[in-house]
N, C-alpha and C. Protein backbone atom coordinates (compact mmCIF):
# COMPACT_ATOMS: atom_id res chain seq x y z
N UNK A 1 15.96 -11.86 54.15
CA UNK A 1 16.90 -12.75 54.82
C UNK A 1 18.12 -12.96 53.94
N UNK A 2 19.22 -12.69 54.45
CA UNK A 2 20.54 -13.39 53.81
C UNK A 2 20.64 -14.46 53.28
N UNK A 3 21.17 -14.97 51.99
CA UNK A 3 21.45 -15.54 51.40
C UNK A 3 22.07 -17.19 52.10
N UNK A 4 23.13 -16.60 52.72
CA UNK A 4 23.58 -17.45 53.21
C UNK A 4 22.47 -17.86 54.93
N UNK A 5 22.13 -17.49 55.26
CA UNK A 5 20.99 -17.24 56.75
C UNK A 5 20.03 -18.17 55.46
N UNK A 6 19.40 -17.80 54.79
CA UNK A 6 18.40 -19.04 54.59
C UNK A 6 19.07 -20.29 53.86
N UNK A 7 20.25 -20.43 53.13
CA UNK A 7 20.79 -22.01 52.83
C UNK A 7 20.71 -22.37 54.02
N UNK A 8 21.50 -21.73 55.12
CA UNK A 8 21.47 -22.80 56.31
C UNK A 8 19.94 -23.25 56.82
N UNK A 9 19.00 -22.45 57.16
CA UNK A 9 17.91 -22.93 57.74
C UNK A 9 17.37 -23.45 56.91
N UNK A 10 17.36 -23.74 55.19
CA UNK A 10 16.59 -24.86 54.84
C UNK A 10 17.44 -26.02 55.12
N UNK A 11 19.28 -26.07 55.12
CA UNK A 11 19.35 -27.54 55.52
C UNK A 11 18.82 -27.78 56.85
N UNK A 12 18.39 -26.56 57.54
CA UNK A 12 18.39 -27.28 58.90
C UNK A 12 16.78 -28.33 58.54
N UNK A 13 15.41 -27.67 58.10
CA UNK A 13 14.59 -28.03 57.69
C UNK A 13 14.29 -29.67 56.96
N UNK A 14 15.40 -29.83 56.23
CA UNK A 14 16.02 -30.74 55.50
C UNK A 14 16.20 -31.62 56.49
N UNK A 15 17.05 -31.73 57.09
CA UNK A 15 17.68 -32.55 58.36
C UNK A 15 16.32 -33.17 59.37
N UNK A 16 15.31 -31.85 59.61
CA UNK A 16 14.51 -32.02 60.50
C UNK A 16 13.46 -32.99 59.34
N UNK A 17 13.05 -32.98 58.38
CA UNK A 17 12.07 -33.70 57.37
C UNK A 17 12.61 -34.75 57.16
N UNK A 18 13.83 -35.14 57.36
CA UNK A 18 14.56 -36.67 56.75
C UNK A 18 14.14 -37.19 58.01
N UNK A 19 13.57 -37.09 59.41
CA UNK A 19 12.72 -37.77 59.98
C UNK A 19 11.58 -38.02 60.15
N UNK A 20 10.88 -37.14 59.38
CA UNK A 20 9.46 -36.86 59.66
C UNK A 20 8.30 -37.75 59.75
N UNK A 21 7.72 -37.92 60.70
CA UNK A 21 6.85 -39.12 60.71
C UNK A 21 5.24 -38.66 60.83
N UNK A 22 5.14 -37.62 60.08
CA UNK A 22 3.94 -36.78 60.36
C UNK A 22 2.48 -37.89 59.97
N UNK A 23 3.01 -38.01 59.07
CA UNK A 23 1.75 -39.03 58.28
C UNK A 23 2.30 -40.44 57.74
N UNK A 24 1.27 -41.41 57.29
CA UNK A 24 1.64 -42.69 56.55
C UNK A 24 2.47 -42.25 55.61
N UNK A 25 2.96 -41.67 54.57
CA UNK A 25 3.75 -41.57 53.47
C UNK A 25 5.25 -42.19 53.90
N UNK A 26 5.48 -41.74 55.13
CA UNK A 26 6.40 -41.80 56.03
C UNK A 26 6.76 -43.39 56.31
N UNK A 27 5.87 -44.27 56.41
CA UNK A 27 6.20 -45.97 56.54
C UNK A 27 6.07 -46.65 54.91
N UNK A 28 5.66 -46.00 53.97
CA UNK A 28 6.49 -46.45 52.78
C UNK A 28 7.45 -45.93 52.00
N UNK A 29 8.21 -44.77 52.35
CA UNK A 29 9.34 -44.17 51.56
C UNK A 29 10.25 -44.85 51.70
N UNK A 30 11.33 -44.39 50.60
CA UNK A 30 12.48 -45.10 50.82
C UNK A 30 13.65 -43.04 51.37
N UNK A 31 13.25 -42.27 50.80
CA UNK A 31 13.73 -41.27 51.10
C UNK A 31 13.04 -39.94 51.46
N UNK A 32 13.13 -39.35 51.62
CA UNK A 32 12.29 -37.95 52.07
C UNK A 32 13.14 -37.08 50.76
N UNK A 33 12.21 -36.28 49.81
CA UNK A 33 12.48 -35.38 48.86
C UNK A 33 12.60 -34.14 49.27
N UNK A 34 12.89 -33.29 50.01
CA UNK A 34 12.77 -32.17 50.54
C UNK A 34 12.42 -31.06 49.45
N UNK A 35 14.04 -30.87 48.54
CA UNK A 35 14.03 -30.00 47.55
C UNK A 35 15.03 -29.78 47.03
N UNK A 36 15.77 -29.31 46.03
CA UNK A 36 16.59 -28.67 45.38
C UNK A 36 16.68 -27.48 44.68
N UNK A 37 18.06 -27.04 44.85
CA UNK A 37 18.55 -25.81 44.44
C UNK A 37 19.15 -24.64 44.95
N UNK A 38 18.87 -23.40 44.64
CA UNK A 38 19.33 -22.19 45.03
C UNK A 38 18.62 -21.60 46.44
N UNK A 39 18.76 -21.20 47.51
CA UNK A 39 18.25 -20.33 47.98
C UNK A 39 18.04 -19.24 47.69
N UNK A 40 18.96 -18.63 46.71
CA UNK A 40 18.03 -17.49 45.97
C UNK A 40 17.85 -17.44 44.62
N UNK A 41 16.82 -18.46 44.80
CA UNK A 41 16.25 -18.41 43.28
C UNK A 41 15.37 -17.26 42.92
N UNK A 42 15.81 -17.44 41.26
CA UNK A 42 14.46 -16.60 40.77
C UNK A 42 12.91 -17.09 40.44
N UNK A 43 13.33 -18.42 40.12
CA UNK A 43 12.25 -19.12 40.12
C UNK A 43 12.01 -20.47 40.86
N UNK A 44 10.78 -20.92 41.83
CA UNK A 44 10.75 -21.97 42.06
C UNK A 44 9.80 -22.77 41.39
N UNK A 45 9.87 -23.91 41.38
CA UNK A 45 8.85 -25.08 41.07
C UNK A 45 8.47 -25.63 42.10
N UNK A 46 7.15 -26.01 41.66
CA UNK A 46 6.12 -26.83 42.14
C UNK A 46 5.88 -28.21 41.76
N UNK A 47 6.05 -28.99 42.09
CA UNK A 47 5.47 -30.47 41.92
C UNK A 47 4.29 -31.10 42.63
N UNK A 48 3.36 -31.75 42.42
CA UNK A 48 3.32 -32.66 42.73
C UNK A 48 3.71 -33.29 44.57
N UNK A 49 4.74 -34.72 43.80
CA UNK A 49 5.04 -35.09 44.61
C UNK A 49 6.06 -35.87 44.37
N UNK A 50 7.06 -36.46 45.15
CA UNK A 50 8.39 -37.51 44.13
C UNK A 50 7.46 -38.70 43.42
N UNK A 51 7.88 -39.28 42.73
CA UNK A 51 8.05 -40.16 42.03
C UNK A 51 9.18 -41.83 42.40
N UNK A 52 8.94 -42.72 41.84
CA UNK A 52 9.91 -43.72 42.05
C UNK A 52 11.36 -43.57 42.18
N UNK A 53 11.97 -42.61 41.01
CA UNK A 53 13.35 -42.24 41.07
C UNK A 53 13.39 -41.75 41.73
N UNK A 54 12.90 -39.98 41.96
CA UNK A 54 12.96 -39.09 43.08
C UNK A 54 13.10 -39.71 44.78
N UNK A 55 12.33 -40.82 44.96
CA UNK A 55 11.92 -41.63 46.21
C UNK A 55 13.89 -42.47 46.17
N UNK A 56 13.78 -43.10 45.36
CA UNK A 56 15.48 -43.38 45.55
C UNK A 56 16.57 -42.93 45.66
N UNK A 57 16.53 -41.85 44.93
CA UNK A 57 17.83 -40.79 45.40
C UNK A 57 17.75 -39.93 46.00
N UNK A 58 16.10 -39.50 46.77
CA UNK A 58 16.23 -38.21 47.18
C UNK A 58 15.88 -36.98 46.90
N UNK A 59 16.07 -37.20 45.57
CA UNK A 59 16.35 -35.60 44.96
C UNK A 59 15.02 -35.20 43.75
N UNK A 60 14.71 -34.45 43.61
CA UNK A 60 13.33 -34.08 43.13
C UNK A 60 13.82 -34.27 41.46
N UNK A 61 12.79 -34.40 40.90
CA UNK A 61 12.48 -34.42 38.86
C UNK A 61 14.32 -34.62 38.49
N UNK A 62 14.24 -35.74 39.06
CA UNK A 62 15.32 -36.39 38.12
C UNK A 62 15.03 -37.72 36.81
N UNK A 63 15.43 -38.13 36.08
CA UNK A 63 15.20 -38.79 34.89
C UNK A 63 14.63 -37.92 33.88
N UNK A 64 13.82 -38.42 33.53
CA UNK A 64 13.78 -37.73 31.87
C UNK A 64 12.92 -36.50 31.94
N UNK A 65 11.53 -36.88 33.03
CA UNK A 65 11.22 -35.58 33.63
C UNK A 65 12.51 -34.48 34.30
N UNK A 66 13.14 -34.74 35.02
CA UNK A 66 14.00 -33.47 35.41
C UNK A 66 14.64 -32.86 34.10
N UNK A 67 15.13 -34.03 33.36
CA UNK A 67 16.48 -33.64 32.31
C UNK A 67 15.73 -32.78 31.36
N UNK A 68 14.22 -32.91 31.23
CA UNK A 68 13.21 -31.76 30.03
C UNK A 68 13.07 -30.44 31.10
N UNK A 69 13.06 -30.95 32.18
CA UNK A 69 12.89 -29.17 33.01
C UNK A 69 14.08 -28.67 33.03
N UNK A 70 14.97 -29.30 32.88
CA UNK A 70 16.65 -28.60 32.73
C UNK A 70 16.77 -27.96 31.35
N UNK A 71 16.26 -28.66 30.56
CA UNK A 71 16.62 -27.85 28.70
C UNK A 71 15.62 -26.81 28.40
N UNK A 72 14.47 -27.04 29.11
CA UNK A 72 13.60 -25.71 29.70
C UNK A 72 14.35 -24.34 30.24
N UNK A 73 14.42 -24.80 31.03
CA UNK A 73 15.45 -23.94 31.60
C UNK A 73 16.68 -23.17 31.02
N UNK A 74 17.40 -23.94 30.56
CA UNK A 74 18.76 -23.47 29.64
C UNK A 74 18.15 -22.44 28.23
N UNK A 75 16.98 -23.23 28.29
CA UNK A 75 16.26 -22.30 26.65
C UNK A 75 15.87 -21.01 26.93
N UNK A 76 15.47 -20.60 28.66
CA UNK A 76 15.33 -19.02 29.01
C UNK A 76 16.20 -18.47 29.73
N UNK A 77 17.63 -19.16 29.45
CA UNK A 77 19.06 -18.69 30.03
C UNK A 77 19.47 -18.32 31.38
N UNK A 78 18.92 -19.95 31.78
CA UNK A 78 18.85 -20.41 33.63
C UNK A 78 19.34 -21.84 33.40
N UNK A 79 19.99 -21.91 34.41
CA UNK A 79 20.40 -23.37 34.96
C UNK A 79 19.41 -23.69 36.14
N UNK A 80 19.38 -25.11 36.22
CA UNK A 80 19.03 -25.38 37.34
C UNK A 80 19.65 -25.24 38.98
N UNK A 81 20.93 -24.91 38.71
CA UNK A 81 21.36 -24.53 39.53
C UNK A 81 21.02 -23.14 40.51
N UNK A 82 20.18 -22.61 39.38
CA UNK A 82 19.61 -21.01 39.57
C UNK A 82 18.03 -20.85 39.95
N UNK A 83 17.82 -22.05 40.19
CA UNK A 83 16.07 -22.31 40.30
C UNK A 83 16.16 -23.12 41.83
N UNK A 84 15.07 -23.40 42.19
CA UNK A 84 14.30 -24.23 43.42
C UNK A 84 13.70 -25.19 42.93
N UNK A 85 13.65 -26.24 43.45
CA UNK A 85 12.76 -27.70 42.80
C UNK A 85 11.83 -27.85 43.93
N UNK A 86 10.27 -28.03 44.51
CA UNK A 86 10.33 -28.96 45.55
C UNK A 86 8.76 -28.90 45.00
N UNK A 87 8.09 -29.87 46.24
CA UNK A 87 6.87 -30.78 45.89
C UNK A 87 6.13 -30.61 46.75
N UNK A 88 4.58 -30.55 46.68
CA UNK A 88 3.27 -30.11 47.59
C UNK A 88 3.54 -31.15 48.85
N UNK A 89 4.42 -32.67 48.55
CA UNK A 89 4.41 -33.39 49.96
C UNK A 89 5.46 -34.03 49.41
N UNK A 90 6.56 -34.31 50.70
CA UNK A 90 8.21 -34.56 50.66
C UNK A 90 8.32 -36.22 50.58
N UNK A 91 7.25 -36.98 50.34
CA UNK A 91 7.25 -38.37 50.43
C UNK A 91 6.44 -39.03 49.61
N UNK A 92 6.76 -40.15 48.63
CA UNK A 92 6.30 -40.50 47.27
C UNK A 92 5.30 -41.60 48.00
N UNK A 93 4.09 -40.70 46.91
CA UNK A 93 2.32 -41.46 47.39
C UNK A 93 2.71 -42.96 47.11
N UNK A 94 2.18 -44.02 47.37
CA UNK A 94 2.38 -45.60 46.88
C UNK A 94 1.99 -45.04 45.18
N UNK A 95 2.22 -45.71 44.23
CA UNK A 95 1.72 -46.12 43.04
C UNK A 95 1.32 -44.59 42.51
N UNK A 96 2.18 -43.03 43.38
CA UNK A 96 2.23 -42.12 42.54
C UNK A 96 0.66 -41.43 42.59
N UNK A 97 -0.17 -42.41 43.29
CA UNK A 97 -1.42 -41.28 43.81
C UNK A 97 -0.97 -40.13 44.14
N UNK A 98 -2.47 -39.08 43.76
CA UNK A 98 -2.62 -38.31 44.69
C UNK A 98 -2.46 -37.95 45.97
N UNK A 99 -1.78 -37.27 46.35
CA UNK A 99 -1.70 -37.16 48.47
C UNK A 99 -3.20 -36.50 48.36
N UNK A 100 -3.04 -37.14 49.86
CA UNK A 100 -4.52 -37.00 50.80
C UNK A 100 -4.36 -35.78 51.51
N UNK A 101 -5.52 -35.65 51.73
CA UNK A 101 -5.72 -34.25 52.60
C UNK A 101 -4.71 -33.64 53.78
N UNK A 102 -4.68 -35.00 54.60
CA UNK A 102 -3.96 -35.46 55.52
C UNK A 102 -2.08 -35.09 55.60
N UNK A 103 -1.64 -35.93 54.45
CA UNK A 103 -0.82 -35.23 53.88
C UNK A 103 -0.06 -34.60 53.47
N UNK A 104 -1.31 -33.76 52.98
CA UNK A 104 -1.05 -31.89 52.37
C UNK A 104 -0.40 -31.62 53.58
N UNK A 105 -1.62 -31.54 54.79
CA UNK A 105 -1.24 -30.71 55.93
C UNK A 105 -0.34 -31.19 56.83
N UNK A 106 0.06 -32.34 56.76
CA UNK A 106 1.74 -32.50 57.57
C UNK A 106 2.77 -31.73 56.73
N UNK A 107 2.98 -31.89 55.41
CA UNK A 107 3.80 -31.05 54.34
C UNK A 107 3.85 -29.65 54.48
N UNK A 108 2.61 -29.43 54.69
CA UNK A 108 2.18 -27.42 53.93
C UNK A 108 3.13 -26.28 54.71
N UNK A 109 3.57 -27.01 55.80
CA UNK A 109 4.73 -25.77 56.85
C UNK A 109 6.69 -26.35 56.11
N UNK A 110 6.61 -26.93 55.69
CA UNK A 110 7.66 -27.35 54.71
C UNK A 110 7.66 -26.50 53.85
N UNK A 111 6.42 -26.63 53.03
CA UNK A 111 6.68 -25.57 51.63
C UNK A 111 6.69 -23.87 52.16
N UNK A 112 5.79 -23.91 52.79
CA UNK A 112 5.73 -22.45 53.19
C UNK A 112 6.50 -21.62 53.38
N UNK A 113 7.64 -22.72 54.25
CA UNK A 113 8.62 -21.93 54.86
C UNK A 113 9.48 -21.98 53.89
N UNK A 114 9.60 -22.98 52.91
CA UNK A 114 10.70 -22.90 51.37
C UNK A 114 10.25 -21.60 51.26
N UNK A 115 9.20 -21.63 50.56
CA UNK A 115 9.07 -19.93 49.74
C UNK A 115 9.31 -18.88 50.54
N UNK A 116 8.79 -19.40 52.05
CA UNK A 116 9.44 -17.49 52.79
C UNK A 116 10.65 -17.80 52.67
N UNK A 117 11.58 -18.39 52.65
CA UNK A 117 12.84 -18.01 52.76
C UNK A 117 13.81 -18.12 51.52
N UNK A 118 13.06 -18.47 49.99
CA UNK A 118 13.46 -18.31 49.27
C UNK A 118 13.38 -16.81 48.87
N UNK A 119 11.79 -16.88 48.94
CA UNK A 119 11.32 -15.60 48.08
C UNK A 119 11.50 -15.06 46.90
N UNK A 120 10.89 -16.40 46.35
CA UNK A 120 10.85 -16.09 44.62
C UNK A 120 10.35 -15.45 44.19
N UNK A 121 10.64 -14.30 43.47
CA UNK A 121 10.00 -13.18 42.89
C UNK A 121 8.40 -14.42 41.75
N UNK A 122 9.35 -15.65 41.11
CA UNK A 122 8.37 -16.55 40.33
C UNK A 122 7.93 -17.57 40.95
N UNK A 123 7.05 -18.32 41.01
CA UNK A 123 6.66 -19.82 41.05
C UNK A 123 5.86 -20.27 40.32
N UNK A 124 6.88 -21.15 39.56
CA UNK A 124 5.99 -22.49 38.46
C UNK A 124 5.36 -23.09 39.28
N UNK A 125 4.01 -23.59 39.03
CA UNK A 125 3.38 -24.61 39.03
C UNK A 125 3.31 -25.89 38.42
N UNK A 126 3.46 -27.04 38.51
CA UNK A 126 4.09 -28.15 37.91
C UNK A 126 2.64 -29.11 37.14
N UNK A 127 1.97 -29.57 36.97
CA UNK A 127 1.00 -29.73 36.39
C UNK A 127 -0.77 -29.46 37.32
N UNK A 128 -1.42 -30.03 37.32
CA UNK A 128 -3.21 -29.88 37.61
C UNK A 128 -2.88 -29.54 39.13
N UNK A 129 -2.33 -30.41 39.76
CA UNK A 129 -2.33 -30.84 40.94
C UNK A 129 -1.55 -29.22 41.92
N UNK A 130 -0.83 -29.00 41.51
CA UNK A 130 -0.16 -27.98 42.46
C UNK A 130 -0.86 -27.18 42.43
N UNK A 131 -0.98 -26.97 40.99
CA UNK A 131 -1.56 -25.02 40.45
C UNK A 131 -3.02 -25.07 40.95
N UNK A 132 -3.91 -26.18 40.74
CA UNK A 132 -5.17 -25.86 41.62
C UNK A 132 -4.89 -25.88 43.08
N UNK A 133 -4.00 -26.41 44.02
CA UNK A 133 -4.02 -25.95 45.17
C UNK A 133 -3.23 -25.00 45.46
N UNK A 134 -2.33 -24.13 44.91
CA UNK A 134 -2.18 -22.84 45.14
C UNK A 134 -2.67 -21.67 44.89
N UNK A 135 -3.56 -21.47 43.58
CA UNK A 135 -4.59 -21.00 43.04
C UNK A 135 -5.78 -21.19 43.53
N UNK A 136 -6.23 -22.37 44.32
CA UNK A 136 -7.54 -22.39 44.99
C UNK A 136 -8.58 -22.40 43.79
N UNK A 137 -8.22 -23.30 42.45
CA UNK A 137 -8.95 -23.30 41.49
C UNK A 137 -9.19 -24.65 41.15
N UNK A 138 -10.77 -24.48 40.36
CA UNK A 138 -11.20 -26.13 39.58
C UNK A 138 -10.75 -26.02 38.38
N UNK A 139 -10.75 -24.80 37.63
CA UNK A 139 -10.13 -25.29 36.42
C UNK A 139 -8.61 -26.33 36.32
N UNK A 140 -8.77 -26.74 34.79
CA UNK A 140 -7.56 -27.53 34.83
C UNK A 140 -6.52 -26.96 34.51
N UNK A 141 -5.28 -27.62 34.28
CA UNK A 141 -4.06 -27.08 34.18
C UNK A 141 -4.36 -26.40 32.30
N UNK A 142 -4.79 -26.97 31.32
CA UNK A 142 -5.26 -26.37 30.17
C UNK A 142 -6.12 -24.97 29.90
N UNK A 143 -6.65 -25.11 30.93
CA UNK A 143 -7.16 -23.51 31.16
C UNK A 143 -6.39 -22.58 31.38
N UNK A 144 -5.48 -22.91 33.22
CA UNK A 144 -5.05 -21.72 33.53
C UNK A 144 -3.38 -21.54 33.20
N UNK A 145 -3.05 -22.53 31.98
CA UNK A 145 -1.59 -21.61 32.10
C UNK A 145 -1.42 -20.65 30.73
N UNK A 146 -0.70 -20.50 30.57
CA UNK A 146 -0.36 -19.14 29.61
C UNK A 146 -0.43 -17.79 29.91
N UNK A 147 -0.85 -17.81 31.87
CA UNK A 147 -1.34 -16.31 32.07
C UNK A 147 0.05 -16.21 33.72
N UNK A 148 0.29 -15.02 33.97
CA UNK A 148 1.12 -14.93 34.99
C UNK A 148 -0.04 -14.47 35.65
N UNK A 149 -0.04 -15.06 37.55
CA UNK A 149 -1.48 -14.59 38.02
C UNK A 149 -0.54 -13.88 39.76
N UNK A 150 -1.15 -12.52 39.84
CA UNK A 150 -0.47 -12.35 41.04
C UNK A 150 -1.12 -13.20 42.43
N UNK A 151 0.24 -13.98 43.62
CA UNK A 151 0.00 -14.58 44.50
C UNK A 151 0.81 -13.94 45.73
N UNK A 152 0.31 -14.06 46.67
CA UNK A 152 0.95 -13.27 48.05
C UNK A 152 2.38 -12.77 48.11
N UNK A 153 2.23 -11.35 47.13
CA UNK A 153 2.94 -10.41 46.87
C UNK A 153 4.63 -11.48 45.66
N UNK A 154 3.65 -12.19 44.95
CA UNK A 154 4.65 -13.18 44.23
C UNK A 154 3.99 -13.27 43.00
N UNK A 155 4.37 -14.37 41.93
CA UNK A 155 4.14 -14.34 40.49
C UNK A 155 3.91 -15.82 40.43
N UNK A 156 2.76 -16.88 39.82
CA UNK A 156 2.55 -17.65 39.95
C UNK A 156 2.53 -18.10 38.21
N UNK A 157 3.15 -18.84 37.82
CA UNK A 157 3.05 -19.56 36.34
C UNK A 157 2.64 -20.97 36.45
N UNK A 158 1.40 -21.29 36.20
CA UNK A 158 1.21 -22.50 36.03
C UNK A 158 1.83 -23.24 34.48
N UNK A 159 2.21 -24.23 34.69
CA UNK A 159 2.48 -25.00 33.53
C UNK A 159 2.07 -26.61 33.37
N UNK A 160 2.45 -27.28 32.46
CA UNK A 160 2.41 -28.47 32.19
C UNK A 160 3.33 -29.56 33.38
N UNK A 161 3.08 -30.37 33.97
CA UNK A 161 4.31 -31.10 34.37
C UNK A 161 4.63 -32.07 33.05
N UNK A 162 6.65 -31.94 33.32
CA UNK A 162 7.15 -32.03 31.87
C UNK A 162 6.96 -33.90 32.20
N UNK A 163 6.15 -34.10 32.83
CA UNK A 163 6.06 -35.60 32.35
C UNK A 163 4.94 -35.85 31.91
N UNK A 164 4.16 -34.79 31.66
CA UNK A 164 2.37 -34.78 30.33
C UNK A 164 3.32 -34.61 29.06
N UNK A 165 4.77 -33.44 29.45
CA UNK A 165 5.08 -33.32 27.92
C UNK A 165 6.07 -34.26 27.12
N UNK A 166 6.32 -35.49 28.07
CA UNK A 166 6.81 -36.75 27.70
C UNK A 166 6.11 -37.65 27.31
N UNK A 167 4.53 -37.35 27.50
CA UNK A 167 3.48 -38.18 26.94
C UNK A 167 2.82 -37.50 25.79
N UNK A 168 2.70 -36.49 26.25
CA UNK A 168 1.76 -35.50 25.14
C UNK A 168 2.37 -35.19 23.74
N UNK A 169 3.60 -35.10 23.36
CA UNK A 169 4.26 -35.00 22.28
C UNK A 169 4.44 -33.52 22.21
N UNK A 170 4.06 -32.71 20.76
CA UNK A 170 5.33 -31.69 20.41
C UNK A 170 3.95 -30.48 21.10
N UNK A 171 2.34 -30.53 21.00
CA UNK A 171 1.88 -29.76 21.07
C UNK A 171 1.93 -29.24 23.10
N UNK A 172 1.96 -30.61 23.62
CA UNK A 172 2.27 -29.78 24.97
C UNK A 172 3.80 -29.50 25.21
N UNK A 173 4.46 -29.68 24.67
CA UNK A 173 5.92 -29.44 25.02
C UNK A 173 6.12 -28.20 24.31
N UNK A 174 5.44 -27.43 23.68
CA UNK A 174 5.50 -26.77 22.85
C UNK A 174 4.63 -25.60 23.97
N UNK A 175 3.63 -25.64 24.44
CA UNK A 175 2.97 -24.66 25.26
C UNK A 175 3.98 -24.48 26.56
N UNK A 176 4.55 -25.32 27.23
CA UNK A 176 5.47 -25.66 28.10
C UNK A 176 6.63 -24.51 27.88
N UNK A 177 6.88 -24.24 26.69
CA UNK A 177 8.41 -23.46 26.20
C UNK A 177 7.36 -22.09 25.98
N UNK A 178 6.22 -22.07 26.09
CA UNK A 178 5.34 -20.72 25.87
C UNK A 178 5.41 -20.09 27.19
N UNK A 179 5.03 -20.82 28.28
CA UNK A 179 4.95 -20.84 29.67
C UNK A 179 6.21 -20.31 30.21
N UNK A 180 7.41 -21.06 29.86
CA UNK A 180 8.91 -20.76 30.25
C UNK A 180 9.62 -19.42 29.98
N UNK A 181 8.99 -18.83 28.66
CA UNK A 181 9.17 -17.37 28.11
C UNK A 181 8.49 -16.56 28.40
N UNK A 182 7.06 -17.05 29.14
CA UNK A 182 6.42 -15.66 30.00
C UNK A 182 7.47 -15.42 31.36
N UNK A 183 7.26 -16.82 31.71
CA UNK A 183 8.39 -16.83 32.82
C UNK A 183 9.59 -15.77 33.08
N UNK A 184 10.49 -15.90 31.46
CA UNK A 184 11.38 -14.89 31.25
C UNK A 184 11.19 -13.63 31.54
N UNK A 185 10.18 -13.19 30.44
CA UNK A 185 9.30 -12.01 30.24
C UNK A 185 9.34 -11.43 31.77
N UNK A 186 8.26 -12.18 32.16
CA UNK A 186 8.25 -11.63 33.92
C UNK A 186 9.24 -11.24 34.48
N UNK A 187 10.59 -11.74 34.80
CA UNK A 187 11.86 -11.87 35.64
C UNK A 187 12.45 -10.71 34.59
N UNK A 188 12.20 -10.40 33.52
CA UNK A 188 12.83 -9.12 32.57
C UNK A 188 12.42 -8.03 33.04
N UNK A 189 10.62 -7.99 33.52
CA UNK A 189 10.34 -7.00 33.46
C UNK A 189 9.17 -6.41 32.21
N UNK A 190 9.15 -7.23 31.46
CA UNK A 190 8.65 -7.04 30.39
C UNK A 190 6.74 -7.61 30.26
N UNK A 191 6.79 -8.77 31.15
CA UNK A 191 5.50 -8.66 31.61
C UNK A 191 4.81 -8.48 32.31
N UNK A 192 3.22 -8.25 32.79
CA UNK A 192 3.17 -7.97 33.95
C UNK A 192 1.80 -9.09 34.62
N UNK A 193 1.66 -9.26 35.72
CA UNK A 193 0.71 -10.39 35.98
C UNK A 193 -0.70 -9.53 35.65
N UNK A 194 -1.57 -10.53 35.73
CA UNK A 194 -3.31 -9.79 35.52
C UNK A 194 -3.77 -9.95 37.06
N UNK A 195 -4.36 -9.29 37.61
CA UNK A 195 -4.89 -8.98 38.84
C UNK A 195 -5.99 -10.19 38.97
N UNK A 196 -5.62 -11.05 39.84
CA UNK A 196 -6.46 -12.60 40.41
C UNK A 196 -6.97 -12.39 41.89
N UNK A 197 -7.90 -13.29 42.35
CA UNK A 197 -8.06 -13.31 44.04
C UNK A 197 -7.37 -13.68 44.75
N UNK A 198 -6.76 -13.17 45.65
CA UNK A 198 -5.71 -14.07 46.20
C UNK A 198 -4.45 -13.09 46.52
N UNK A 199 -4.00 -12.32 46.09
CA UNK A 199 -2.71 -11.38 45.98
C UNK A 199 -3.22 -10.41 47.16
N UNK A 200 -1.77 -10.06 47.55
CA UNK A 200 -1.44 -8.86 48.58
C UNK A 200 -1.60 -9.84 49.81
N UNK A 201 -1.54 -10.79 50.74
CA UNK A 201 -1.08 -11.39 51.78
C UNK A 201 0.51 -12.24 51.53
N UNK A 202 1.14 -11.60 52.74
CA UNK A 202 2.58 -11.98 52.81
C UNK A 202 2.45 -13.35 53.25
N UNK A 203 3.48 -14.32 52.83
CA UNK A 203 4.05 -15.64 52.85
C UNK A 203 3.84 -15.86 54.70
N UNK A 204 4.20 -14.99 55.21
CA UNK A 204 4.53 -15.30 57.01
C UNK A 204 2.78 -15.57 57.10
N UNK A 205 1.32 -15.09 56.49
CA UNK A 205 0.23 -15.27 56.84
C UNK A 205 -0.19 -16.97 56.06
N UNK A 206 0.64 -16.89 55.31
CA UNK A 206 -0.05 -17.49 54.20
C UNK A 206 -0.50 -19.26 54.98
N UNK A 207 -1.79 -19.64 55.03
CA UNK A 207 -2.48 -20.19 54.89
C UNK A 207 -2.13 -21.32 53.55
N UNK A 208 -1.28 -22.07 52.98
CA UNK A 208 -1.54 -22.55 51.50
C UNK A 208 -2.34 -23.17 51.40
N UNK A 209 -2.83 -24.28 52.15
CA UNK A 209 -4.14 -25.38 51.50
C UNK A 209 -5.22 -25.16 52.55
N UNK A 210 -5.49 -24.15 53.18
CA UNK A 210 -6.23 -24.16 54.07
C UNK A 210 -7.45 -23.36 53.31
């Protein structure tokens, strides 16, 4: 899809989610988070879900979490301007819970359709929570990152969310910038993923939390 052909249909998406009344999340927001960035990114992120700030302005990993995924970024010679931001569900849980099942599946045709029409060659995973439901895994986020794992004909990097590495100090912020340079690696060419369950179904089939 054209570049310009998918900016427009995610604002249209955008437009259509700033009403969305699919589930409860929907009678306590103050904003709908859709996403940010490039439509043709090289890499997208995964979150979670907004947060308090995110819920006020709108806009995904802003404050001190966004501003560490931005110097991330700049350190493997990307702007954020050059990436995708968005979140497993477009509306901040009360008190930052977990989303419910429920949820997921009002959200999951949101994200889906982000990635078909981004079509990131990468996708970060943002801490426990994403990477086990796109991975379809129990391990934790300490297990599975440091490895690039192939996902429906895509590249999946799980990482830290940089708000463990605002708590965790220098040793997870430090695996975080390990994660960000496979990242590189990958998008160079220079690495290659290890063969996982899950790879070779296209985005148009894809099923995510099902």
């Amino acid at each position: 899809m054209a570049d310009k052909q998918a900016a427009e249909e995610l604002e249209r998406m955008a437009e259509v989610a700033a009403t969305c009344t699919a589930c409860g999340l929907s009678a306590t927001r103050t904003n709908v988070v859709f996403g940010d960035g490039s439509a043709r990114a090289q890499v997208m992120f995964i979150g979670e879900g907004p947060g308090r700030n995110e819920d006020l302005q709108g806009v995904p990993f802003v404050g001190a979490a966004g501003q560490l995924l931005n110097q991330l970024l700049s350190e493997i010679g990307l702007e954020r301007s050059d990436a995708y931001i968005a979140n497993v569900v477009k509306c901040r849980p009360p008190g930052n819970r977990d989303p419910r099942p429920d949820e997921i599946a009002a959200c999951k045709g949101y994200l889906a359709d982000q990635i078909r029409l981004i079509d990131p060659p990468v996708v970060m995973t943002l801490g426990n929570f994403a990477t086990k439901l796109l991975l379809k895994e129990e391990r934790g986020i300490t297990r599975l990152r440091g490895r690039a794992y192939p996902w429906w004909n895509r590249i999946v990097i799980p990482t830290f969310h940089p708000a463990a590495a605002l708590r965790g100090g220098a040793s997870v912020l430090e695996s975080m910038r390990e994660d960000f340079a496979l990242t590189r690696a990958v998008l160079d060419g220079r690495s290659e993923p290890q063969p996982e369950p899950g790879a070779g179904r296209p985005v148009e089939q894809l099923e995510l939390f099902g």
